[in-house]
Protein backbone atom coordinates (compact mmCIF):
# COMPACT_ATOMS: atom_id res chain seq x y z
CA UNK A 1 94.77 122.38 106.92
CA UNK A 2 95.89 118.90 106.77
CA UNK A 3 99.51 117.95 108.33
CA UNK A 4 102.30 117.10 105.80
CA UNK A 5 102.32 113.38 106.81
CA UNK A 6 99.35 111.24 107.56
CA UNK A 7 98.14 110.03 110.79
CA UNK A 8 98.91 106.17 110.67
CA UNK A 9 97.25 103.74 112.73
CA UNK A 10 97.92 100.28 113.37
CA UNK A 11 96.21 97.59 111.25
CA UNK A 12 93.03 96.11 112.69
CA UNK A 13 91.99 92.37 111.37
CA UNK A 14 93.12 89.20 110.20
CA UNK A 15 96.50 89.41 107.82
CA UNK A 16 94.52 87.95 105.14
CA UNK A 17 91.00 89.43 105.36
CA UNK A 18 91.94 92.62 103.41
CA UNK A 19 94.94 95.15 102.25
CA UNK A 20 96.87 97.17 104.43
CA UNK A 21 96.59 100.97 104.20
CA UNK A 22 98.91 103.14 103.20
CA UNK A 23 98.46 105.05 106.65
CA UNK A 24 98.22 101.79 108.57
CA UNK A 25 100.92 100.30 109.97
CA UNK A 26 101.83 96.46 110.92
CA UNK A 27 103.68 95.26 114.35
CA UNK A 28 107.27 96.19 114.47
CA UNK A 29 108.72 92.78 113.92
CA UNK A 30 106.59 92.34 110.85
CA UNK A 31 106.79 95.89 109.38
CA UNK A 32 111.16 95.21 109.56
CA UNK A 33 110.40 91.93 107.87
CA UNK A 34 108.38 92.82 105.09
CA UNK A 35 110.95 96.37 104.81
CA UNK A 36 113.91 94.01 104.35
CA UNK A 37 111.71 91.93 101.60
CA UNK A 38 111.85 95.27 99.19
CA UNK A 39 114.87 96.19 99.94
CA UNK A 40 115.60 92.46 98.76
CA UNK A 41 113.48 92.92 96.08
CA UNK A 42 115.08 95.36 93.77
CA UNK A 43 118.42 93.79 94.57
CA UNK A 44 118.29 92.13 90.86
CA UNK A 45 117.67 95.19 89.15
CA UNK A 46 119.53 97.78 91.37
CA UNK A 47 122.91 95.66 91.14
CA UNK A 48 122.13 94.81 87.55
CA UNK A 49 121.55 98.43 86.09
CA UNK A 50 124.96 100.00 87.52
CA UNK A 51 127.10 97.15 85.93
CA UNK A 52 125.82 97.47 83.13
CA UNK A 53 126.38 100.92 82.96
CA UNK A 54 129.76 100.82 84.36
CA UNK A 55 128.71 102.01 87.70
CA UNK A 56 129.62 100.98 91.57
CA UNK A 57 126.79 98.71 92.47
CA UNK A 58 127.28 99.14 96.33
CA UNK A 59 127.06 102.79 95.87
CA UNK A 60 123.63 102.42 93.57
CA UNK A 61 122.18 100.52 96.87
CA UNK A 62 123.65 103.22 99.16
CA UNK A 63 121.74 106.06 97.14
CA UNK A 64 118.63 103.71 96.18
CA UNK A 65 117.82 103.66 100.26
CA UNK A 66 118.94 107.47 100.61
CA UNK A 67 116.17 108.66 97.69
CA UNK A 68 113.52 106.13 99.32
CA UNK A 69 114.21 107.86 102.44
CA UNK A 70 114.13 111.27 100.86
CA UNK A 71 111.16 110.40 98.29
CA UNK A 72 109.66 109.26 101.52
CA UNK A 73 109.80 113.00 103.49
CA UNK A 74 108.98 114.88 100.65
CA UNK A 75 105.67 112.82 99.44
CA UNK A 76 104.86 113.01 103.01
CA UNK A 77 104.79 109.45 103.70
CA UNK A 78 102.08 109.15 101.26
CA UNK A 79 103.14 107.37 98.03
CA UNK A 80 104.22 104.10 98.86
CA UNK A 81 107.02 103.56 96.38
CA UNK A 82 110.74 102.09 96.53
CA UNK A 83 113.07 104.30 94.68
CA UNK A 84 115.99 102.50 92.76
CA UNK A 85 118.69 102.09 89.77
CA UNK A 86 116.34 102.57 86.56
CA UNK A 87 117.06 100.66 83.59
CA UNK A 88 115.93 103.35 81.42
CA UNK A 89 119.26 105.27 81.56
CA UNK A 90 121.31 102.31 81.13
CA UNK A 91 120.88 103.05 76.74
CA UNK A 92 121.74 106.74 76.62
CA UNK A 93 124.66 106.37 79.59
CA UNK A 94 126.50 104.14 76.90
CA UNK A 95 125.79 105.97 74.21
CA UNK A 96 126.76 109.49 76.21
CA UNK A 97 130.03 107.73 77.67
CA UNK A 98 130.87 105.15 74.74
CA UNK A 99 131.60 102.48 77.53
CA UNK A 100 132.26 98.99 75.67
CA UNK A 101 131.20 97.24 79.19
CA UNK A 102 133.58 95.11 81.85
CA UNK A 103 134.88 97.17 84.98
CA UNK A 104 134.21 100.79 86.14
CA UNK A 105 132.96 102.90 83.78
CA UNK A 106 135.90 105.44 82.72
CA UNK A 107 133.55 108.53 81.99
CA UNK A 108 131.48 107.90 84.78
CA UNK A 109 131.12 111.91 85.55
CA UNK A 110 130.24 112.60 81.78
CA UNK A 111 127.07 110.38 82.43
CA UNK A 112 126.98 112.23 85.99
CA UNK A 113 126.11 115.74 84.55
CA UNK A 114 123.90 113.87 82.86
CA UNK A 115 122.02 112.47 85.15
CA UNK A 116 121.85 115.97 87.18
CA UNK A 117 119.89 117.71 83.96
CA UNK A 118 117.46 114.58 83.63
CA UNK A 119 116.78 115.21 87.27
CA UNK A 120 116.26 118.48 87.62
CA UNK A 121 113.80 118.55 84.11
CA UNK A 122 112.09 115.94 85.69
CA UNK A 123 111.96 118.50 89.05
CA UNK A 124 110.68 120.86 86.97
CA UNK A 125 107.65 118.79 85.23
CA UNK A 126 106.87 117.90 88.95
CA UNK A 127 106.22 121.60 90.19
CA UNK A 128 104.37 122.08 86.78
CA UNK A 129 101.73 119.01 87.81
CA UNK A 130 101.72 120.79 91.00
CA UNK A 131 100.93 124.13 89.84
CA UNK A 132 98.10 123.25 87.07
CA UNK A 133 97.30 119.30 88.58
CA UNK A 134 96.98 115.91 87.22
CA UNK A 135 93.83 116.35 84.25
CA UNK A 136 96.11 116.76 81.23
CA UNK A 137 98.34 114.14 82.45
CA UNK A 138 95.37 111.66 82.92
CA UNK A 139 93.95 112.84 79.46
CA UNK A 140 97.16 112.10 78.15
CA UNK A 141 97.46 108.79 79.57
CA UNK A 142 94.52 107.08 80.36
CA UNK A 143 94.12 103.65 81.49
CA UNK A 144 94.64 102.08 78.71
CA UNK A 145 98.00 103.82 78.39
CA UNK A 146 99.43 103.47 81.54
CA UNK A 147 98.12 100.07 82.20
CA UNK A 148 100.30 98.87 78.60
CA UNK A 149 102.93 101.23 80.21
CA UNK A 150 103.00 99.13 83.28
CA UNK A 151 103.74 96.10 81.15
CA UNK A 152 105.96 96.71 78.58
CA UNK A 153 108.49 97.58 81.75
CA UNK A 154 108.04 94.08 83.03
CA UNK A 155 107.67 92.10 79.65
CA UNK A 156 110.61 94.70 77.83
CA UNK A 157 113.00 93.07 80.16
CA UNK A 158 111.76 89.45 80.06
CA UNK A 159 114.35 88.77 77.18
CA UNK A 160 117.58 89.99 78.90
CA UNK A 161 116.77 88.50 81.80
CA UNK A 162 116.50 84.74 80.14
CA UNK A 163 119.17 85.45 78.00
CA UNK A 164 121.38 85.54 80.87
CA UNK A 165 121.16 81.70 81.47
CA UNK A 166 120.74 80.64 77.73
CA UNK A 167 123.29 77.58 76.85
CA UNK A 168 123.58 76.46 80.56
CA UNK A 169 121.72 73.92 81.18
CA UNK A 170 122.31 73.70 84.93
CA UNK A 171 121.52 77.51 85.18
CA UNK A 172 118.20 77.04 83.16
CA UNK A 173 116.97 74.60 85.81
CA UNK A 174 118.01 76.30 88.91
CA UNK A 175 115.95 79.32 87.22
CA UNK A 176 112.84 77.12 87.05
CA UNK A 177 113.78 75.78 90.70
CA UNK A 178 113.65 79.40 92.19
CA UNK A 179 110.38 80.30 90.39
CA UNK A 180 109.27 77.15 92.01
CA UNK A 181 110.35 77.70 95.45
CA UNK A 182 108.81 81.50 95.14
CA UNK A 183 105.38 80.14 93.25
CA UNK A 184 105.01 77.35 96.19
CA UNK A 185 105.56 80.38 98.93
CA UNK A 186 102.96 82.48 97.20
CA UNK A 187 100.51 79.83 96.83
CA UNK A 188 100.87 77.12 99.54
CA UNK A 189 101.15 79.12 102.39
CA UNK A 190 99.57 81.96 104.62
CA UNK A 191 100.30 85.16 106.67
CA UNK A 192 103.56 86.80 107.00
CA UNK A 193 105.22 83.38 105.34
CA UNK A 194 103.47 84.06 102.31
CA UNK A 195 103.95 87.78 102.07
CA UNK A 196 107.66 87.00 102.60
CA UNK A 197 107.20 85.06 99.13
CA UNK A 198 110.11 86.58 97.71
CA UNK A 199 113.12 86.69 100.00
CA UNK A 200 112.22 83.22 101.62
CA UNK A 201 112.17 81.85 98.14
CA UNK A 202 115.29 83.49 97.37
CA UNK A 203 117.03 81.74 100.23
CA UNK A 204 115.70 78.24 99.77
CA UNK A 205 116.91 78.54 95.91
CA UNK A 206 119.90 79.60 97.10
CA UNK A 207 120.58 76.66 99.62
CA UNK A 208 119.37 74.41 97.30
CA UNK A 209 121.94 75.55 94.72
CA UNK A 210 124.67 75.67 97.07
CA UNK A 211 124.00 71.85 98.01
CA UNK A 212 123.62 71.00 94.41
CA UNK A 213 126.67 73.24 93.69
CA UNK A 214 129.13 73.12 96.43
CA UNK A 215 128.34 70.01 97.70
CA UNK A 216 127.23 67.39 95.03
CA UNK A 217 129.34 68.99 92.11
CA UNK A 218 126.49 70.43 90.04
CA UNK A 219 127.25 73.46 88.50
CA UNK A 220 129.16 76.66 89.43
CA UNK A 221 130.29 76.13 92.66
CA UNK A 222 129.29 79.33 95.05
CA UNK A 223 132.86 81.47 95.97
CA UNK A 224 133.09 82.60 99.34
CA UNK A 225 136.32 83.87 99.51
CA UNK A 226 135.76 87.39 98.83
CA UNK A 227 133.40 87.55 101.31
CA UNK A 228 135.85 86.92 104.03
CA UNK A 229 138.21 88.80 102.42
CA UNK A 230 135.79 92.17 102.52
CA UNK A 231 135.15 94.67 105.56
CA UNK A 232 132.52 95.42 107.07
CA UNK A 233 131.94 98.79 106.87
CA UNK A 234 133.38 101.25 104.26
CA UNK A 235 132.04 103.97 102.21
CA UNK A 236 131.47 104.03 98.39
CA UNK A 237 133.94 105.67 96.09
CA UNK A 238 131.86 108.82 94.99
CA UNK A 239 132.84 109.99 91.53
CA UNK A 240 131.98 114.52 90.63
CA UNK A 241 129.82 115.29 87.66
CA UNK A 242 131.40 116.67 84.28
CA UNK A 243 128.98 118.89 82.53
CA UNK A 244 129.15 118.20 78.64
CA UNK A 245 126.67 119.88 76.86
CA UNK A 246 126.12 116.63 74.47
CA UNK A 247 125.96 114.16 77.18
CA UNK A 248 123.09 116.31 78.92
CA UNK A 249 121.14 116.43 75.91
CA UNK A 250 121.06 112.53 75.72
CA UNK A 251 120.31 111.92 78.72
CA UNK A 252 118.13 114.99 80.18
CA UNK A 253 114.65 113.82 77.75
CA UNK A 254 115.16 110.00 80.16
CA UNK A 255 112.89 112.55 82.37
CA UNK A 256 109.53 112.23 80.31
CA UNK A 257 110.18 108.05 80.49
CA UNK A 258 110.84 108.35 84.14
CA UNK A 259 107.20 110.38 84.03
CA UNK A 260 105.51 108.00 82.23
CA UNK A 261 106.82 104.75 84.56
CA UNK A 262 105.89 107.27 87.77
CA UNK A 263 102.47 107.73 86.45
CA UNK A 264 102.45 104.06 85.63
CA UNK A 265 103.29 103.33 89.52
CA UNK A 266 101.15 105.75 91.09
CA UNK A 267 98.19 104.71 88.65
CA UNK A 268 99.04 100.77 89.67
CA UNK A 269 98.92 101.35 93.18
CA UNK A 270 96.05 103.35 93.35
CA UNK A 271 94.18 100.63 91.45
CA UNK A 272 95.68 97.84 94.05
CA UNK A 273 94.92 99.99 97.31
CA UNK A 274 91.72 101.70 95.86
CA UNK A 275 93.38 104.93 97.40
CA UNK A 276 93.41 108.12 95.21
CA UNK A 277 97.08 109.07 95.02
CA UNK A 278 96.43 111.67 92.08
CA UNK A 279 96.84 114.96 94.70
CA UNK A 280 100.13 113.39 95.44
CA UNK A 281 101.72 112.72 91.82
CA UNK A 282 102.89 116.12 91.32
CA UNK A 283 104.84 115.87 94.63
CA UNK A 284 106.04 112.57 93.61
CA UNK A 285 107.56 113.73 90.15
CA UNK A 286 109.52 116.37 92.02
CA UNK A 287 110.76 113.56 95.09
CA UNK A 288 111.58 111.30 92.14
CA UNK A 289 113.95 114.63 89.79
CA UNK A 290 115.24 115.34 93.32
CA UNK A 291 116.37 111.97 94.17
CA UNK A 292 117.81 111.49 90.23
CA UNK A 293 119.41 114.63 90.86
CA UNK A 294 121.55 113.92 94.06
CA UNK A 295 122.29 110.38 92.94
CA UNK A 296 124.01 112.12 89.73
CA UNK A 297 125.67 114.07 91.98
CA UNK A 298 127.64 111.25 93.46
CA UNK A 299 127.99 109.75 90.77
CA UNK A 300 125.14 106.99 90.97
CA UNK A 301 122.58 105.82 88.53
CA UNK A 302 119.41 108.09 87.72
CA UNK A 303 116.50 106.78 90.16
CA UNK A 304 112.90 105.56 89.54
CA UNK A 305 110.00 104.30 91.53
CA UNK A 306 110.18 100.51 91.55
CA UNK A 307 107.99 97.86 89.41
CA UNK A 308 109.56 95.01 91.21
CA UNK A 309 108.25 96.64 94.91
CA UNK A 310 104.70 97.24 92.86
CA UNK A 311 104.61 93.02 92.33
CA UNK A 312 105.64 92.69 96.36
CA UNK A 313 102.99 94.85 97.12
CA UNK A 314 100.34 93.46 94.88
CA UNK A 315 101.41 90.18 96.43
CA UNK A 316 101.80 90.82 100.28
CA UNK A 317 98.61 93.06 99.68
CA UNK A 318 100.60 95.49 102.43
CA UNK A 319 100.93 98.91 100.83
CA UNK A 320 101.87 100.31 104.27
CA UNK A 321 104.45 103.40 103.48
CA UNK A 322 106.50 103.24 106.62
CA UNK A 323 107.77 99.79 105.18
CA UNK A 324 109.40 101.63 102.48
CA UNK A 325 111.02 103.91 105.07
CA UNK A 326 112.14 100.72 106.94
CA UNK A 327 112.99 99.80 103.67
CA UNK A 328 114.99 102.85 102.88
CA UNK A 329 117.27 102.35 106.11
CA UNK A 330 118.10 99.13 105.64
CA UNK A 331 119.31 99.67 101.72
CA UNK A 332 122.19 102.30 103.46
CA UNK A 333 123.15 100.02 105.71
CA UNK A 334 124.00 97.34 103.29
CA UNK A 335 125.51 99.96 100.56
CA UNK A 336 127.65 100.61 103.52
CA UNK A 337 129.03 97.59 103.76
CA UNK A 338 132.00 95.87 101.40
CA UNK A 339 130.92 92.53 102.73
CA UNK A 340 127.31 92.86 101.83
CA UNK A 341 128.57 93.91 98.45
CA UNK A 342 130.55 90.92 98.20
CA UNK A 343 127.22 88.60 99.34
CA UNK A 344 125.46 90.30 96.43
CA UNK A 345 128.34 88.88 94.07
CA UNK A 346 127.76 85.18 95.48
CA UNK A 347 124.01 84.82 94.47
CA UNK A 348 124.07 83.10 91.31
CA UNK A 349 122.83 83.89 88.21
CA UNK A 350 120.70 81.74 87.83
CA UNK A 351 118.91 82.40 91.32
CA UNK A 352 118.57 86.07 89.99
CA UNK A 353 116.60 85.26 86.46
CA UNK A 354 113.92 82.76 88.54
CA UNK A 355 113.41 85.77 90.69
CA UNK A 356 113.36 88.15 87.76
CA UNK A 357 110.65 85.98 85.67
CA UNK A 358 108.45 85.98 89.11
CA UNK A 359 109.12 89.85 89.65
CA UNK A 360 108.80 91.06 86.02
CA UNK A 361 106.08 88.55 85.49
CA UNK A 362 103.90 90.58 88.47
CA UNK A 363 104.88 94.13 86.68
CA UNK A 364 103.07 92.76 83.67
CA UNK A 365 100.17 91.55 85.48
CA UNK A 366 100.07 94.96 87.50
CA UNK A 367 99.29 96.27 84.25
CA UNK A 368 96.59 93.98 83.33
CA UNK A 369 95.18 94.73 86.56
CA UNK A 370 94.37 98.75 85.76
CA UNK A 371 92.90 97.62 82.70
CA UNK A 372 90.43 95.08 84.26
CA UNK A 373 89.74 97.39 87.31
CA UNK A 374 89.35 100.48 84.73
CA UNK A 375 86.72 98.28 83.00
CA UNK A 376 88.97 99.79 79.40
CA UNK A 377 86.63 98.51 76.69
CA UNK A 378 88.76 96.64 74.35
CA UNK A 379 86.10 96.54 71.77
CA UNK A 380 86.56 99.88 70.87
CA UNK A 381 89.70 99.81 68.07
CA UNK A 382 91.00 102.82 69.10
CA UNK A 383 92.03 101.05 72.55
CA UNK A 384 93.01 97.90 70.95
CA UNK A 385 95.18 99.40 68.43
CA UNK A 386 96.85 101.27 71.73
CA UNK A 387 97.65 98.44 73.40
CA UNK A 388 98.47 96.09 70.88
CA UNK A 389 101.37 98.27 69.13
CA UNK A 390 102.52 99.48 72.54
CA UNK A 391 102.96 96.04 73.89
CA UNK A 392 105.02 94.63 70.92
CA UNK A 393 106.76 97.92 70.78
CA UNK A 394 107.48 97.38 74.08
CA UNK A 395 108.30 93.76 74.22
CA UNK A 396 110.61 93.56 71.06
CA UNK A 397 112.58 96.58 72.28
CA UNK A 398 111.57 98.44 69.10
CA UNK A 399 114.54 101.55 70.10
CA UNK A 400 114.64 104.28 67.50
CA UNK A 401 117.86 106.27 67.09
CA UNK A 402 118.16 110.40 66.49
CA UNK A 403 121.77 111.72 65.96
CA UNK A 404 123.61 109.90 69.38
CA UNK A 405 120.13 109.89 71.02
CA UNK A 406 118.92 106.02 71.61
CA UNK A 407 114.89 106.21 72.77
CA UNK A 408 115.36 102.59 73.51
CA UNK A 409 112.62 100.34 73.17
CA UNK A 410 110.20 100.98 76.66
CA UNK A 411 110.68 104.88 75.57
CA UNK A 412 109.81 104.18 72.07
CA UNK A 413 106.58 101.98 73.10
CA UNK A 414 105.70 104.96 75.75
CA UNK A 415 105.56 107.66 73.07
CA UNK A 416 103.98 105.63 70.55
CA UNK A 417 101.00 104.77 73.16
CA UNK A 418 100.86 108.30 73.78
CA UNK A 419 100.68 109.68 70.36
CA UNK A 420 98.22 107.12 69.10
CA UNK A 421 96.03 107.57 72.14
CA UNK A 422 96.02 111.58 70.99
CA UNK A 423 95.67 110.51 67.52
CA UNK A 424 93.04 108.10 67.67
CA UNK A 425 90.92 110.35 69.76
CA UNK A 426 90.49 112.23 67.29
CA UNK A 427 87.95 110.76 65.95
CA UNK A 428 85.82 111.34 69.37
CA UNK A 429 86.09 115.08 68.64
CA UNK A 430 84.24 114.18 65.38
């Protein structure tokens, strides 16, 4: 009988001469490094997702590293996967709790209970992969499914994300800047400095605003005031569920899109580490509802494994799990600190797009890449016609509307990739 968490073993080689293992492990100063790089890493999303829902952004990081931790135990160390805000609430939330946006959402606990019956369906499909394993979920979504999946998540949110410095032209160029500074990381340098891509980018786009900013006259200048102003430690406001029987039935079906993006991660970094994590999905859907769950409970965003921490890993090649838990540690810290919540508010805009275009730009390719390395034969229609409709789908946020429930536009494209695959294949049976 095998133990509930693997035996690691430290990593043997040169840092560039092939992947780390998900049951390897790097040398303490690097393994804290490269955790504090994903924790940094679904900052943008993370503290993007809650204010747009209406939600305490400190507290979304507090529960983001508490579900890592937790999705951590109860994989068994085995999946390595960041768990954070998901963007695929963010739709039915507003629609459940008609908030018009600015400030603290006023039905925050409406969207709470909400939250808790997403999580726990999603709990439930978990012990149901568990019980009768992965097969129908891989005939359901094969790789040409979940590689489109993959994509739509990164390229669905490529249009927000530039909107967000549209008109400025300042902005527009400190976007390009930080993709710069990250792209020159990635691909001029070696080792740990180039597996550290993203957070070292991050801070030489930010000095390099600040100087053009602050010092030359360029632009926004940075505010620190509020920093100074903020503690150092202090705990999240937590806000109790309300149980509304229309709210729940908005937001509980969120659960088969938080399957499909799972999937889509496992699937991705399987492909990447040329590990099979398949035994481990069904485990994974019920870390994932049990995390969603508990963050409901405080009144904190649904959570979801991370696409940004998939284009970290497929960068840094390191798929190492007890980064995630380093990861994981780090994330409560911060949420428990006012101060670091005011540092968050001082990065710039325009800082946080040029990371989002690199970040969202490896999701995308993460797809590609279970495509290419499932050899999916794009000659045959049947796959063409998949991908092609679930990519635009996908990409031009194609949301369909029943009664009060939005789909929104990745859930539409995930459905529609489904179905077709099913409907398609019928002509196999022929």
């Amino acid at each position: 009988m095998s133990s509930w968490f693997p035996k690691w073993r430290p990593y043997e080689g040169s840092i560039d001469a092939r992947p780390v293992g998900t049951a390897e492990y790097l040398p303490p100063a690097q393994t804290l490094i490269l955790g504090v790089q994903h924790a940094f890493a679904m900052f943008g999303a993370t503290v993007l997702a809650p204010f747009l829902m209406g939600f305490d952004p400190n507290l979304a990081i507090l529960m983001s590293g508490i579900c890592t931790i937790l999705f951590f135990i109860m994989t068994g160390g085995r999946v390595p996967s960041y768990l954070g805000s998901s963007f695929a609430f963010i739709g039915v939330v507003i629609a459940a709790t008609g908030y018009a946006g600015g400030g603290l959402n006023p039905n925050i606990g409406v969207a709470a209970g909400g939250i808790i019956a997403c999580g726990i369906f999603y709990a439930l499909m978990g012990f149901l992969v568990m019980a009768t394993g992965t097969r129908w979920i891989e005939k359901l979504m094969p790789p040409v499914v979940t590689g489109a999946v993959v994509m739509i998540i990164g390229l669905n949110l490529a249009p927000v994300t530039v909107k967000s410095v549209m008109g400025n032209t300042f902005n527009m160029w400190m976007s390009l800047v930080t993709v710069l500074c990250m792209g020159s990381i990635a691909v001029f340098t070696r080792g740990l400095l180039q597996r550290l891509l993203l957070l070292v980018g991050l801070l030489l786009a930010y000095l390099i605003y600040f100087v053009l900013s602050n010092v030359m006259g360029y632009g926004t200048a940075i505010n620190f005031l509020p920093i100074q102003q903020a503690a150092w430690f202090g705990v999240p406001t937590f806000h109790a569920p309300t149980f509304e029987l229309n709210a729940m039935l908005i937001i509980a079906p969120i659960a088969l899109i938080l399957v499909a993006e799972n999937l889509g991660h496992i699937k991705a970094v399987g492909a990447m580490t040329g590990e099979n994590l398949d035994p481990h999905i069904g485990k994974a859907f019920v870390a994932d509802g049990v995390a969603t769950t508990l963050a409901g409970g405080v009144g904190a965003p649904g959570m979801t494994t991370y696409g940004e921490n998939i284009g970290v890993m497929a960068v840094t090649r390191v798929y190492s799990t007890i980064i995630f838990a380093v990861a994981g540690v780090f994330a409560v810290f911060l949420g428990l600190s006012p101060k670091f919540g005011a540092i968050i508010h001082t990065i710039p805009t325009a800082i946080l797009t040029g990371a989002s275009i690199v970040v969202f730009g490896l999701i995308t390719i993460a797809g590609a890449k279970i495509w290419i390395e499932n050899k999916v034969d794009f000659s045959q229609n049947k796959n063409l016609m998949v991908a092609a409709v679930t990519i635009i789908l996908g990409t031009g946020d194609f949301a369909l509307t029943f009664g009060n429930f939005n789909l929104g536009g990745i859930g539409t494209a995930t459905f529609a990739a489904l179905f077709l695959n099913w409907f398609f294949s019928l002509v196999d049976k022929k």
